[in-house]
C-alpha atoms as a PDB file:
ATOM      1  CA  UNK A   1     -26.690  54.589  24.840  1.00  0.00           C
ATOM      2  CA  UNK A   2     -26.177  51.278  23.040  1.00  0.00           C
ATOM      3  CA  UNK A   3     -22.486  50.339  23.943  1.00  0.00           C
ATOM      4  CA  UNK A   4     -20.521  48.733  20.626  1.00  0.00           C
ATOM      5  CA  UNK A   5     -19.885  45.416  20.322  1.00  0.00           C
ATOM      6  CA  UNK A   6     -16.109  44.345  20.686  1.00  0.00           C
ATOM      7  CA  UNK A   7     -14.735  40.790  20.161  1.00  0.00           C
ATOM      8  CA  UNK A   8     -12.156  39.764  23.051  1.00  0.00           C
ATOM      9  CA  UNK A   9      -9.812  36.676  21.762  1.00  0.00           C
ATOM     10  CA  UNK A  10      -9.106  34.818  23.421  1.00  0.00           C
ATOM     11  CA  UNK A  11     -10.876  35.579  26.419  1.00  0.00           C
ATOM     12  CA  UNK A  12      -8.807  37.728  28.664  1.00  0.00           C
ATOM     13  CA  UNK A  13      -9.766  37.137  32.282  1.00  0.00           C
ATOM     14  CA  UNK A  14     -10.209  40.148  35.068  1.00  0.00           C
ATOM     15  CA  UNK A  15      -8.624  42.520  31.915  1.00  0.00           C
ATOM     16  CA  UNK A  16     -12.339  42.399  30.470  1.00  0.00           C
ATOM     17  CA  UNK A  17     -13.648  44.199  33.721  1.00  0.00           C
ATOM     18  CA  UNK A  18     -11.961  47.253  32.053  1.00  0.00           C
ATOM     19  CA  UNK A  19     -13.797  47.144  29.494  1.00  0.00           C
ATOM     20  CA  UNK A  20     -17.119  48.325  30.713  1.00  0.00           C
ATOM     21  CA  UNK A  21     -17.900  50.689  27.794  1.00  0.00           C
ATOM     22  CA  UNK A  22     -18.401  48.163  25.194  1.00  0.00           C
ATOM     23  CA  UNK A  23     -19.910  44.629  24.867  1.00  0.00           C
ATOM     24  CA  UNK A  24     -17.730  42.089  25.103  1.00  0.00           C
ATOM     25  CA  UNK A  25     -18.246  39.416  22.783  1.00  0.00           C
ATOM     26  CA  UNK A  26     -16.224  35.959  22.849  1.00  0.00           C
ATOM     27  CA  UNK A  27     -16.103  33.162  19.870  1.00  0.00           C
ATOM     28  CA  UNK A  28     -17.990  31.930  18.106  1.00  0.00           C
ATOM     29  CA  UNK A  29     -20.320  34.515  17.851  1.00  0.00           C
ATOM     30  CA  UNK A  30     -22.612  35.629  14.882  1.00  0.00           C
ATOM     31  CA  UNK A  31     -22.946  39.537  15.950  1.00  0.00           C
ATOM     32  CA  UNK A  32     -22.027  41.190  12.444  1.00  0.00           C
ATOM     33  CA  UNK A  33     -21.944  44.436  13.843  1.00  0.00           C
ATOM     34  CA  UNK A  34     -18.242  43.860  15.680  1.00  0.00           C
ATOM     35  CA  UNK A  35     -16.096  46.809  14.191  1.00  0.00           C
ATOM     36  CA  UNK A  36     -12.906  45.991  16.865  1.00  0.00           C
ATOM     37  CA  UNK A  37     -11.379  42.694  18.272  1.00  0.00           C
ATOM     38  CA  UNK A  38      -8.833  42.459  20.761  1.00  0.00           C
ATOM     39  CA  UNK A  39      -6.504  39.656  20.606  1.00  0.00           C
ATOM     40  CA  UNK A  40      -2.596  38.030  22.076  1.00  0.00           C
ATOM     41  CA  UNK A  41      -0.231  38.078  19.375  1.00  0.00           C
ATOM     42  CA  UNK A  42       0.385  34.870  18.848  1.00  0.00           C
ATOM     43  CA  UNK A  43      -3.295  33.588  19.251  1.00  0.00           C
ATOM     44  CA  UNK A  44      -4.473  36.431  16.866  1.00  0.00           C
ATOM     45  CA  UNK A  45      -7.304  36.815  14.213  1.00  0.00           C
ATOM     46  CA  UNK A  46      -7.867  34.433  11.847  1.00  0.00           C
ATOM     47  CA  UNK A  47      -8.610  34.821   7.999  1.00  0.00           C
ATOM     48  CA  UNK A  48     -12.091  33.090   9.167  1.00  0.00           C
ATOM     49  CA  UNK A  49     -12.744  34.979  11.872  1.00  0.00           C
ATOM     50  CA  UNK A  50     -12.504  38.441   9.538  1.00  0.00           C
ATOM     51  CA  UNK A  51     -14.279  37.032   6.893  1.00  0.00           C
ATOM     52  CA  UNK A  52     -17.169  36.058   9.550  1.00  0.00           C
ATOM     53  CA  UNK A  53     -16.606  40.180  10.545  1.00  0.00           C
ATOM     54  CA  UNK A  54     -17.636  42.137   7.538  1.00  0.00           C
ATOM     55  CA  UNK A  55     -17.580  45.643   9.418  1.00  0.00           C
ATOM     56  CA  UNK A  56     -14.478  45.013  11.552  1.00  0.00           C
ATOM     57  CA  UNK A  57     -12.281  47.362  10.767  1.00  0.00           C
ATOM     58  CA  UNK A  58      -9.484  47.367  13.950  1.00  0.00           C
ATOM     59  CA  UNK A  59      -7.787  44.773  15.681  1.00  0.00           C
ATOM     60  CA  UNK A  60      -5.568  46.107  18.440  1.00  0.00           C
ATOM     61  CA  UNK A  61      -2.877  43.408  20.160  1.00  0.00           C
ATOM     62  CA  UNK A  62      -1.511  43.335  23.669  1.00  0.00           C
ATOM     63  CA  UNK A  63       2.216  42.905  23.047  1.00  0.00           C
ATOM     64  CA  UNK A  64       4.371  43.677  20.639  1.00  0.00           C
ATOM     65  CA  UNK A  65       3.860  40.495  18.397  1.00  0.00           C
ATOM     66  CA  UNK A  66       1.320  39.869  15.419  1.00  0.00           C
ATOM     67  CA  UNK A  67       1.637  36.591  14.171  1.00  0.00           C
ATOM     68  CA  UNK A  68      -1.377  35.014  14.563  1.00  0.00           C
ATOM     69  CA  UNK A  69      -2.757  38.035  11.997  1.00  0.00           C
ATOM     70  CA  UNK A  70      -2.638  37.342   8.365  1.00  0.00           C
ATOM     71  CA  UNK A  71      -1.261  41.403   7.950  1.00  0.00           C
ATOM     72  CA  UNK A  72      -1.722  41.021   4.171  1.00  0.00           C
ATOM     73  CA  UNK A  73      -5.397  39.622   4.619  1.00  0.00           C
ATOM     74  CA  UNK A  74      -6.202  42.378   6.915  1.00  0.00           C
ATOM     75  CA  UNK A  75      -4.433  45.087   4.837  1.00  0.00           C
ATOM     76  CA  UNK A  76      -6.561  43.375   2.178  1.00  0.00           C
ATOM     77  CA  UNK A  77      -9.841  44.272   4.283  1.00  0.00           C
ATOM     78  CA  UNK A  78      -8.709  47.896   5.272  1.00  0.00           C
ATOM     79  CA  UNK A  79      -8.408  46.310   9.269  1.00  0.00           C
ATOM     80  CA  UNK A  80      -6.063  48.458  11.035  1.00  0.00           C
ATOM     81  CA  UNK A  81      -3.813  46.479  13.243  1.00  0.00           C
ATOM     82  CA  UNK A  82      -2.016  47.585  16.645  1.00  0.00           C
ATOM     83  CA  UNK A  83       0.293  46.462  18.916  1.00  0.00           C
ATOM     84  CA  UNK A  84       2.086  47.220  22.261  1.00  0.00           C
ATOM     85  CA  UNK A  85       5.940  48.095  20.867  1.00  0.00           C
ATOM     86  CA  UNK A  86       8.098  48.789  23.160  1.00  0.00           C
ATOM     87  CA  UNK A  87       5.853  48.313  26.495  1.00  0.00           C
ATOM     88  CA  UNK A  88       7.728  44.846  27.645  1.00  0.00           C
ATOM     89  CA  UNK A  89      10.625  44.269  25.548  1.00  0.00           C
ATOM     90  CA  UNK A  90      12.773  45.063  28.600  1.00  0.00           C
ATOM     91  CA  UNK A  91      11.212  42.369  31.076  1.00  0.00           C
ATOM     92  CA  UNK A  92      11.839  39.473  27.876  1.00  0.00           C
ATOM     93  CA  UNK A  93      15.714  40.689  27.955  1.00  0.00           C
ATOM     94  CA  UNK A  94      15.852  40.162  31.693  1.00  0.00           C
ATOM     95  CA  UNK A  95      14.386  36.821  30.750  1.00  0.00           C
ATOM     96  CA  UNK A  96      16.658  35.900  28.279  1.00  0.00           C
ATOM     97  CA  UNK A  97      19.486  37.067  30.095  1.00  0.00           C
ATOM     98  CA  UNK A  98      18.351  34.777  33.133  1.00  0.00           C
ATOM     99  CA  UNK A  99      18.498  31.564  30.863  1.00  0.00           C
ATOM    100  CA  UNK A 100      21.629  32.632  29.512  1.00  0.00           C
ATOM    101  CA  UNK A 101      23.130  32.262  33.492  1.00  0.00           C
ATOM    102  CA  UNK A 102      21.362  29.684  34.877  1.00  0.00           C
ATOM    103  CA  UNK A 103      21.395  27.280  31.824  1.00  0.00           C
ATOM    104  CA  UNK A 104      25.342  28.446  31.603  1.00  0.00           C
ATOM    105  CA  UNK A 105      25.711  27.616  35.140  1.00  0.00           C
ATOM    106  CA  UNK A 106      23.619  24.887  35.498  1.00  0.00           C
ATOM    107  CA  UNK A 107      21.677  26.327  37.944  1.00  0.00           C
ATOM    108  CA  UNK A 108      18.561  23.769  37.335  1.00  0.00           C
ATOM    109  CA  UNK A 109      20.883  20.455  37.481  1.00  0.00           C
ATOM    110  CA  UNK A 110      22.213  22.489  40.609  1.00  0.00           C
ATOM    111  CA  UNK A 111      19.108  22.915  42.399  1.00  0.00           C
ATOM    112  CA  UNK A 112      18.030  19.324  41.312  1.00  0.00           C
ATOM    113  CA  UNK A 113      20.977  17.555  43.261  1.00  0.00           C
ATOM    114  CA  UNK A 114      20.782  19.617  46.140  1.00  0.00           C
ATOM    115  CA  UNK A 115      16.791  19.203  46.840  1.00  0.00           C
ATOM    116  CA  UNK A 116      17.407  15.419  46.353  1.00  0.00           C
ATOM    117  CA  UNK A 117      19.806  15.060  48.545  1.00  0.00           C
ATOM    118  CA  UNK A 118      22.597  14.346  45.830  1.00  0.00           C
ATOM    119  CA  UNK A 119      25.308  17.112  47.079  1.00  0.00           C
ATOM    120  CA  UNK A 120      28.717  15.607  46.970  1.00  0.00           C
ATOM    121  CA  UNK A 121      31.511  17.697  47.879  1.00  0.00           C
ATOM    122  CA  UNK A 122      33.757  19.349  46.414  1.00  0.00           C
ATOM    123  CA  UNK A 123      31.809  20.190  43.264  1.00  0.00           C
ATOM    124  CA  UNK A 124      27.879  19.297  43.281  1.00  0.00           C
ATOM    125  CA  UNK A 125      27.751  19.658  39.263  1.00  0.00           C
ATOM    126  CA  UNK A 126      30.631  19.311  36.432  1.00  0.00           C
ATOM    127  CA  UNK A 127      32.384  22.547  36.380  1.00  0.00           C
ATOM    128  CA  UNK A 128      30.843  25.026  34.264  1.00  0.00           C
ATOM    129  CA  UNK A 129      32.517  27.963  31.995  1.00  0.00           C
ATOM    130  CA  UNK A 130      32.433  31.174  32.993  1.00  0.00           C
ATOM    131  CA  UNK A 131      30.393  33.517  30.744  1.00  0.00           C
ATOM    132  CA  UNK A 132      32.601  36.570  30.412  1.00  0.00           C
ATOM    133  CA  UNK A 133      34.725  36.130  27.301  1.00  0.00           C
ATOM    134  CA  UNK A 134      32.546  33.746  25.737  1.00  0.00           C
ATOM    135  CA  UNK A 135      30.403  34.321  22.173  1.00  0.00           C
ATOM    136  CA  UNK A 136      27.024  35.441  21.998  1.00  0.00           C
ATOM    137  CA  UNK A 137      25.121  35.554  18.808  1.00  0.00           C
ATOM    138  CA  UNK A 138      21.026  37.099  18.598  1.00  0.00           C
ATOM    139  CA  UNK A 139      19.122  36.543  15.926  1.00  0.00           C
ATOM    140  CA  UNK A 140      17.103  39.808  15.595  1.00  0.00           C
ATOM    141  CA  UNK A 141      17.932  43.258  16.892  1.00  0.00           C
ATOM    142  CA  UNK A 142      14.789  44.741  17.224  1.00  0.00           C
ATOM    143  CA  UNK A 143      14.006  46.606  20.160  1.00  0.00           C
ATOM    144  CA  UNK A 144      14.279  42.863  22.641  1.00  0.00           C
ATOM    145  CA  UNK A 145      17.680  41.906  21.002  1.00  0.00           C
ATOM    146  CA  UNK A 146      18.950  45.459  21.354  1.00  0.00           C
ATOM    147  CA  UNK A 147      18.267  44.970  25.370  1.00  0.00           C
ATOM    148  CA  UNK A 148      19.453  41.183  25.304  1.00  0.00           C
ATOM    149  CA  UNK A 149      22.864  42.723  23.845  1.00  0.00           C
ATOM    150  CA  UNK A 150      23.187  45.808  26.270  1.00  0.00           C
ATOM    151  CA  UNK A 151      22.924  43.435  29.347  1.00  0.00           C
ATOM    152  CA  UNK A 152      25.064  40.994  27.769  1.00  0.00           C
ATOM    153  CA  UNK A 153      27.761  43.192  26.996  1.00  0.00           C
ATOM    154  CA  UNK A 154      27.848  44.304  31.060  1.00  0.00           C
ATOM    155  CA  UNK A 155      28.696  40.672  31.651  1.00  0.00           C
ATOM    156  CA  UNK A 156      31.632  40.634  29.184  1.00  0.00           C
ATOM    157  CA  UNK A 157      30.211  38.320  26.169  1.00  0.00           C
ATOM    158  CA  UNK A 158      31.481  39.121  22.566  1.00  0.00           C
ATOM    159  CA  UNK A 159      28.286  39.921  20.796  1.00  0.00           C
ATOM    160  CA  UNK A 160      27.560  39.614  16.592  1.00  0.00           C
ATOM    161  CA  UNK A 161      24.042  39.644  15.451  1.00  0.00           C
ATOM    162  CA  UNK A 162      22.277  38.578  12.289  1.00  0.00           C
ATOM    163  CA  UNK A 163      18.793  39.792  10.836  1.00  0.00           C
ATOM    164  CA  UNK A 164      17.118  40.484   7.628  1.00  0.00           C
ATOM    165  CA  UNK A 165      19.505  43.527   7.001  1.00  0.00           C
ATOM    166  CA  UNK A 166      22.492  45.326   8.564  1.00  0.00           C
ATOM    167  CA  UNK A 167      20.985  48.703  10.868  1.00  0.00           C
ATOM    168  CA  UNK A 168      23.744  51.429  10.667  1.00  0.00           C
ATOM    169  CA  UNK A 169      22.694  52.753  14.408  1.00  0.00           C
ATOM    170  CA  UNK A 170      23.563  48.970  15.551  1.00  0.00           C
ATOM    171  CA  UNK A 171      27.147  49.111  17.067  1.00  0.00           C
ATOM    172  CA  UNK A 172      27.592  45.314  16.924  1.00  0.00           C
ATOM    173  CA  UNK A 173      29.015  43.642  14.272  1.00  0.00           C
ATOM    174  CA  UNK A 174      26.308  42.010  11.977  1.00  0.00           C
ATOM    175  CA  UNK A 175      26.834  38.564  10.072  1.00  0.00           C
ATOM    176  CA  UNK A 176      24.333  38.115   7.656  1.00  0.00           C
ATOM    177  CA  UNK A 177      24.556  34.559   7.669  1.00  0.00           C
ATOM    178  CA  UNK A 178      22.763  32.798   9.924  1.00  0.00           C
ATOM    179  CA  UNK A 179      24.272  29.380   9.962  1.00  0.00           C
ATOM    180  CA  UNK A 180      27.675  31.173   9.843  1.00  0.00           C
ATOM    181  CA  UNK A 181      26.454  32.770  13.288  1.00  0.00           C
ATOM    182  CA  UNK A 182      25.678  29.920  14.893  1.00  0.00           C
ATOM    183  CA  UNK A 183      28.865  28.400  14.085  1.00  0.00           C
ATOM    184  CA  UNK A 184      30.594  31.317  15.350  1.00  0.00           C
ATOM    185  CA  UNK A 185      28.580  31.547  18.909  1.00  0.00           C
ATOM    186  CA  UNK A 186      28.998  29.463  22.312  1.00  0.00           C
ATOM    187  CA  UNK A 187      25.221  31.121  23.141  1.00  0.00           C
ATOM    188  CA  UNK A 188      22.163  31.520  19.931  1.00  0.00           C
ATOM    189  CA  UNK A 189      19.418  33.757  21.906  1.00  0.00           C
ATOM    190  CA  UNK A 190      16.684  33.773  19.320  1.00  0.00           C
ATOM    191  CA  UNK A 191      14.307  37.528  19.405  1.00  0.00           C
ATOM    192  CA  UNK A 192      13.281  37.212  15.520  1.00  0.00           C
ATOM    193  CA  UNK A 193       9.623  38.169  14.301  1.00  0.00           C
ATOM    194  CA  UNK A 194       7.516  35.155  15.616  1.00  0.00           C
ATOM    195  CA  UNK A 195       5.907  34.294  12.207  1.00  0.00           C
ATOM    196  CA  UNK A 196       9.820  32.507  11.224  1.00  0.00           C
ATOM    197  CA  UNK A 197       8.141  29.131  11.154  1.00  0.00           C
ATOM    198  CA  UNK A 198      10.894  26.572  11.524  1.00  0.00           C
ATOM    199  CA  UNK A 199      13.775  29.208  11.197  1.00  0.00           C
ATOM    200  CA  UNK A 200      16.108  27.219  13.820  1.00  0.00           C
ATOM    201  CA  UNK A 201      15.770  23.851  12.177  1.00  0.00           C
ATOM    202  CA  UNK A 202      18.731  21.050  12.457  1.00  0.00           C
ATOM    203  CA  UNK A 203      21.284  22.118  10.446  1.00  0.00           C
ATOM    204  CA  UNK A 204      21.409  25.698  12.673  1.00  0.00           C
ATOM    205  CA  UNK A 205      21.570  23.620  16.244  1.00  0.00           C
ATOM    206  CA  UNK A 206      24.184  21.186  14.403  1.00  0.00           C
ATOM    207  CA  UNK A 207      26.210  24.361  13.708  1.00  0.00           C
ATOM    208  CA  UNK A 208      26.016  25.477  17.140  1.00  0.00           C
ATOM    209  CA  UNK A 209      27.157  22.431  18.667  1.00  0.00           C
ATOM    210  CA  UNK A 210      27.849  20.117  21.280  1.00  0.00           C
ATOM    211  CA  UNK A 211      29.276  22.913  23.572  1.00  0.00           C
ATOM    212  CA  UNK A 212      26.528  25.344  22.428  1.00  0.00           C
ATOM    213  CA  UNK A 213      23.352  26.897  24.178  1.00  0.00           C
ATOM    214  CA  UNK A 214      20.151  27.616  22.623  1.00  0.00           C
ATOM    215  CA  UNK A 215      18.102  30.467  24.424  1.00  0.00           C
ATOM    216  CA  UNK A 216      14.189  31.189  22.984  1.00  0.00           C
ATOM    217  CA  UNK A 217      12.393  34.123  24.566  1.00  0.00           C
ATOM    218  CA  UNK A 218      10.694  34.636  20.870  1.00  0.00           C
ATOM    219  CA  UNK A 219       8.136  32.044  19.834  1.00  0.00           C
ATOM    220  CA  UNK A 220       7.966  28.673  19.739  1.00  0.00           C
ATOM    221  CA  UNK A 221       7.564  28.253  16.551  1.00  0.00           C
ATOM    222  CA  UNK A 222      10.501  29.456  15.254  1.00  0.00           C
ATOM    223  CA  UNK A 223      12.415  26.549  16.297  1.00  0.00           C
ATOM    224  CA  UNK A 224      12.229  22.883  15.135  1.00  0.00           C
ATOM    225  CA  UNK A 225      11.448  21.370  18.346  1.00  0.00           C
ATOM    226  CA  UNK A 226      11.739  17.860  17.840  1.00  0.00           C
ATOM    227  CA  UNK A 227      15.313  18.325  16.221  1.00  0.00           C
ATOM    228  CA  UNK A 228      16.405  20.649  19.616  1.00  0.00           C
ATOM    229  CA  UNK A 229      15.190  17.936  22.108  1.00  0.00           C
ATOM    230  CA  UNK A 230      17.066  15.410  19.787  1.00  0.00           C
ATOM    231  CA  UNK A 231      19.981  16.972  19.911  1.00  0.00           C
ATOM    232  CA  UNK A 232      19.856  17.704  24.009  1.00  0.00           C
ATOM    233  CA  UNK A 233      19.482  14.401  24.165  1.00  0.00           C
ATOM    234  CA  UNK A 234      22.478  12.951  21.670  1.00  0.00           C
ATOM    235  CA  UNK A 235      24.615  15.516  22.995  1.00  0.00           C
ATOM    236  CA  UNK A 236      24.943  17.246  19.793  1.00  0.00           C
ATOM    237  CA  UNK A 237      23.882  20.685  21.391  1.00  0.00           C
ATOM    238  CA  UNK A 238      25.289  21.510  24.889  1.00  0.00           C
ATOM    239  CA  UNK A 239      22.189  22.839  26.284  1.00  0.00           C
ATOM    240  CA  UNK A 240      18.679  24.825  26.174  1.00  0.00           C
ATOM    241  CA  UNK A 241      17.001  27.412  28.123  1.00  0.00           C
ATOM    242  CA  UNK A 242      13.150  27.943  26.655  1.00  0.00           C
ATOM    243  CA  UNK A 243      10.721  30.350  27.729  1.00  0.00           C
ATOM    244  CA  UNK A 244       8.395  30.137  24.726  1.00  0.00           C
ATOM    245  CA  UNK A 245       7.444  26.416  22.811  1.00  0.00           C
ATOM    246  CA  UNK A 246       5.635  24.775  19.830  1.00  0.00           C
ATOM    247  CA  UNK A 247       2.903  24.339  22.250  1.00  0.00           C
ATOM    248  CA  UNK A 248       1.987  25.840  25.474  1.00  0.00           C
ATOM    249  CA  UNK A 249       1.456  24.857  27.471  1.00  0.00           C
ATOM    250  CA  UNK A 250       4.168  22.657  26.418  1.00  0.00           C
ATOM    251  CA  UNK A 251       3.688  18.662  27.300  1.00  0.00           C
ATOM    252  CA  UNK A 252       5.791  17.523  29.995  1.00  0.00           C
ATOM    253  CA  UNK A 253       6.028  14.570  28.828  1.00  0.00           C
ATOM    254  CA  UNK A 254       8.271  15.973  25.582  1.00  0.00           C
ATOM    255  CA  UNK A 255      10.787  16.943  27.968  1.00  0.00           C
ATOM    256  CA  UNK A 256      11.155  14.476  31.002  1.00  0.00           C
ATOM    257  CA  UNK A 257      14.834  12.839  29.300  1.00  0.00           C
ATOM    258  CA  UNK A 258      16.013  16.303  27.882  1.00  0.00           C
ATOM    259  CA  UNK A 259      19.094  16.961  29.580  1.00  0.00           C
ATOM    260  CA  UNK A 260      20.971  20.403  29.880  1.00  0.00           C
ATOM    261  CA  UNK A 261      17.696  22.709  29.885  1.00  0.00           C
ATOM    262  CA  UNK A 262      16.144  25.350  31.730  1.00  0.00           C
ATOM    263  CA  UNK A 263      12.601  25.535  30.948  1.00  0.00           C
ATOM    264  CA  UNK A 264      10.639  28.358  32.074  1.00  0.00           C
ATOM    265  CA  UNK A 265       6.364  28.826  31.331  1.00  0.00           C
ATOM    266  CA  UNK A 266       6.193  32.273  28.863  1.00  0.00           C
ATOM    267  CA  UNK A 267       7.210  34.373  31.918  1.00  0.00           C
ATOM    268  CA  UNK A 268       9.116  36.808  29.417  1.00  0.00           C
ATOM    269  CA  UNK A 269       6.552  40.181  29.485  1.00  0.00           C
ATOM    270  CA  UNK A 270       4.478  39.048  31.996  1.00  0.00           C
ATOM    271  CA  UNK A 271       5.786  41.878  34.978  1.00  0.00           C
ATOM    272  CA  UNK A 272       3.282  43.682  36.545  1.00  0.00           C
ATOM    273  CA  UNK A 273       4.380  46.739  34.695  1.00  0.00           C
ATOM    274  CA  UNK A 274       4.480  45.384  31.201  1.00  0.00           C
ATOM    275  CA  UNK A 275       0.338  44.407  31.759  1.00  0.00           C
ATOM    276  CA  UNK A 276      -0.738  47.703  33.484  1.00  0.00           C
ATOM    277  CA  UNK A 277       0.975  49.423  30.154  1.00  0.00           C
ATOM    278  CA  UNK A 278       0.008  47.100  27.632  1.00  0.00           C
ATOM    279  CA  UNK A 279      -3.504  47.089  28.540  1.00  0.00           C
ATOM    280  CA  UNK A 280      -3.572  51.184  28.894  1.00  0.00           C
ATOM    281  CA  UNK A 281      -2.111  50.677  24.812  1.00  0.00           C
ATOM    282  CA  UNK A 282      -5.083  48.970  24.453  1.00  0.00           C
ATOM    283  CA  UNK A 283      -7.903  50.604  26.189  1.00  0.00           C
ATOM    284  CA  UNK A 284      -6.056  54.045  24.853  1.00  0.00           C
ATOM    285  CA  UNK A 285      -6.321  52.609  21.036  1.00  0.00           C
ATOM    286  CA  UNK A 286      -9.791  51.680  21.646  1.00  0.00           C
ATOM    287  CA  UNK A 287     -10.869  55.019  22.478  1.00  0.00           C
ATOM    288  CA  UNK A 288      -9.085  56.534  19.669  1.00  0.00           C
ATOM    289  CA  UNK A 289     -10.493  54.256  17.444  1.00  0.00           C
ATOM    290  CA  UNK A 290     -14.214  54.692  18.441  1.00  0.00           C
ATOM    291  CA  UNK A 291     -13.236  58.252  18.595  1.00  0.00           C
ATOM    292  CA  UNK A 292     -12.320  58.699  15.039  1.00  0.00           C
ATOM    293  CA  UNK A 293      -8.831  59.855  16.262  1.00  0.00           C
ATOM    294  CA  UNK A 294      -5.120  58.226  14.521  1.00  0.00           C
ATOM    295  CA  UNK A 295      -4.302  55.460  16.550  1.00  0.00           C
ATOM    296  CA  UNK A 296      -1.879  54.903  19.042  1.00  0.00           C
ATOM    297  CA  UNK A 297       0.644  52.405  18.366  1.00  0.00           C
ATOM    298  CA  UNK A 298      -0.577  51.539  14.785  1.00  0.00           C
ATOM    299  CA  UNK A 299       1.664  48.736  13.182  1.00  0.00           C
ATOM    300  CA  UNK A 300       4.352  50.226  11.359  1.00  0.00           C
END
């Protein structure tokens, strides 16, 4: 039996071994008869790509984000799109919640003086402020900001939230105003959509300010880079802890002089647990779709 043909982008390592009923196909390719892709999120499906595609009609994501899909475009071509919701959105809060402390508490500057030797009692690093008490503002509550603010609230932060629209079954009190947010908070953890292009650009880290801390566990993207390292380094925002950047892998040259950071490489969903379920999402929307069967975790 002829197996189908299934597009893999990008390639996906020792995950393709599971997928010994089909034939895996990378890009370029000029197979025409390719009727589902698997893709990252953030690498995605381009217009291109589908256009090269006439029968594909599925693309199922690992994760929960689709931002490198033009949903319109696809929705145009009757491509059903899925993705893993829900599956990691845990592990990212535990994430964000670590670069909240250890950018807080300076536990990189920390570590820095004490493996070089640079340990001076009494205090090894300025004194820091404690977190309980202090202001927390998340841009997004979806499903990842709803965790960031349940752990955060265990460690005593005040917590206000902005998004595109206030959510009744959202205890926390929503400002709808972004830059008035940012103002507001000591700590801006950023869990928007991914596709918000330029969303924390200077203005928003000028409101935050020179005792503020910027935490990304989103996308790159959605911050203005150069203005955040510019402002670490003038002082005009307090601090940063990344997990996600502009580019990744990110250049370490971009961030040698930027002071007050914690920089981490896209650990966020990346537990053991989060890829056993988010590839089961996929191999179990596969079958479906091959099947003729509704689909999984269809985008809502």
């Amino acid at each position: 039996m002829t197996k189908p043909a299934l597009l893999v982008h990008p390639p996906l390592g020792l995950f393709e071994m599971r997928l010994a009923d089909y034939d895996v196909v990378h890009w370029p390719t000029d197979r025409k008869d390719i009727r589902a892709a698997v893709t990252i999120g953030h690498v995605g499906i381009s217009n291109a790509q589908i256009d090269a595609l006439p029968e594909l009609a599925c693309i199922v994501c690992f994760g929960v984000g689709v931002d490198g899909i033009d949903l319109d475009y696809a929705a145009k071509r009757n491509i059903a799109v899925t993705h893993g919701r829900e599956i990691n959105h845990e592990d990212v809060a535990d994430v964000a919640l670590g670069l909240i402390i250890a950018t807080s508490r300076s536990f990189t500057e920390g570590e820095r003086v004490l493996r070089e030797g640079r340990w001076t009692p009494p205090l090894a690093v300025p004194p820091q402020r404690r977190l309980r008490g202090r202001k927390l503002g998340i841009v997004g509550m979806g499903a990842i900001g709803q965790a960031i603010a349940h752990r955060a609230e265990a460690f005593g932060l005040e917590i206000k939230w902005t998004g595109p629209r206030a959510k009744p079954d959202v205890a926390y009190a929503y400002e709808p105003d972004l830059k008035a947010l940012a103002s507001w908070a000591d700590i801006l953890a950023l869990a928007p959509r991914g596709d918000q292009v330029g969303l924390i650009n200077a203005d928003i880290i000028a409101a935050l300010g020179s005792d503020g801390i910027l935490i990304n566990i989103s996308r790159g993207t959605v911050v203005d880079e150069d203005a955040l390292i510019a402002a670490l380094k003038s002082g005009a925002l307090g601090g940063a802890g990344l997990d996600v950047f502009q580019e990744e892998p990110t250049p370490t040259s971009r961030w040698a002089d930027a002071p007050n950071c914690t920089l981490t490489p896209h650990l966020g969903g990346g537990t053991r647990e989060a890829l056993y379920a988010g590839s089961q999402n996929v191999l179990e929307n596969l079958r479906r779709f091959y099947a003729g069967e509704p689909l999984l975790t269809p985008l809502a």
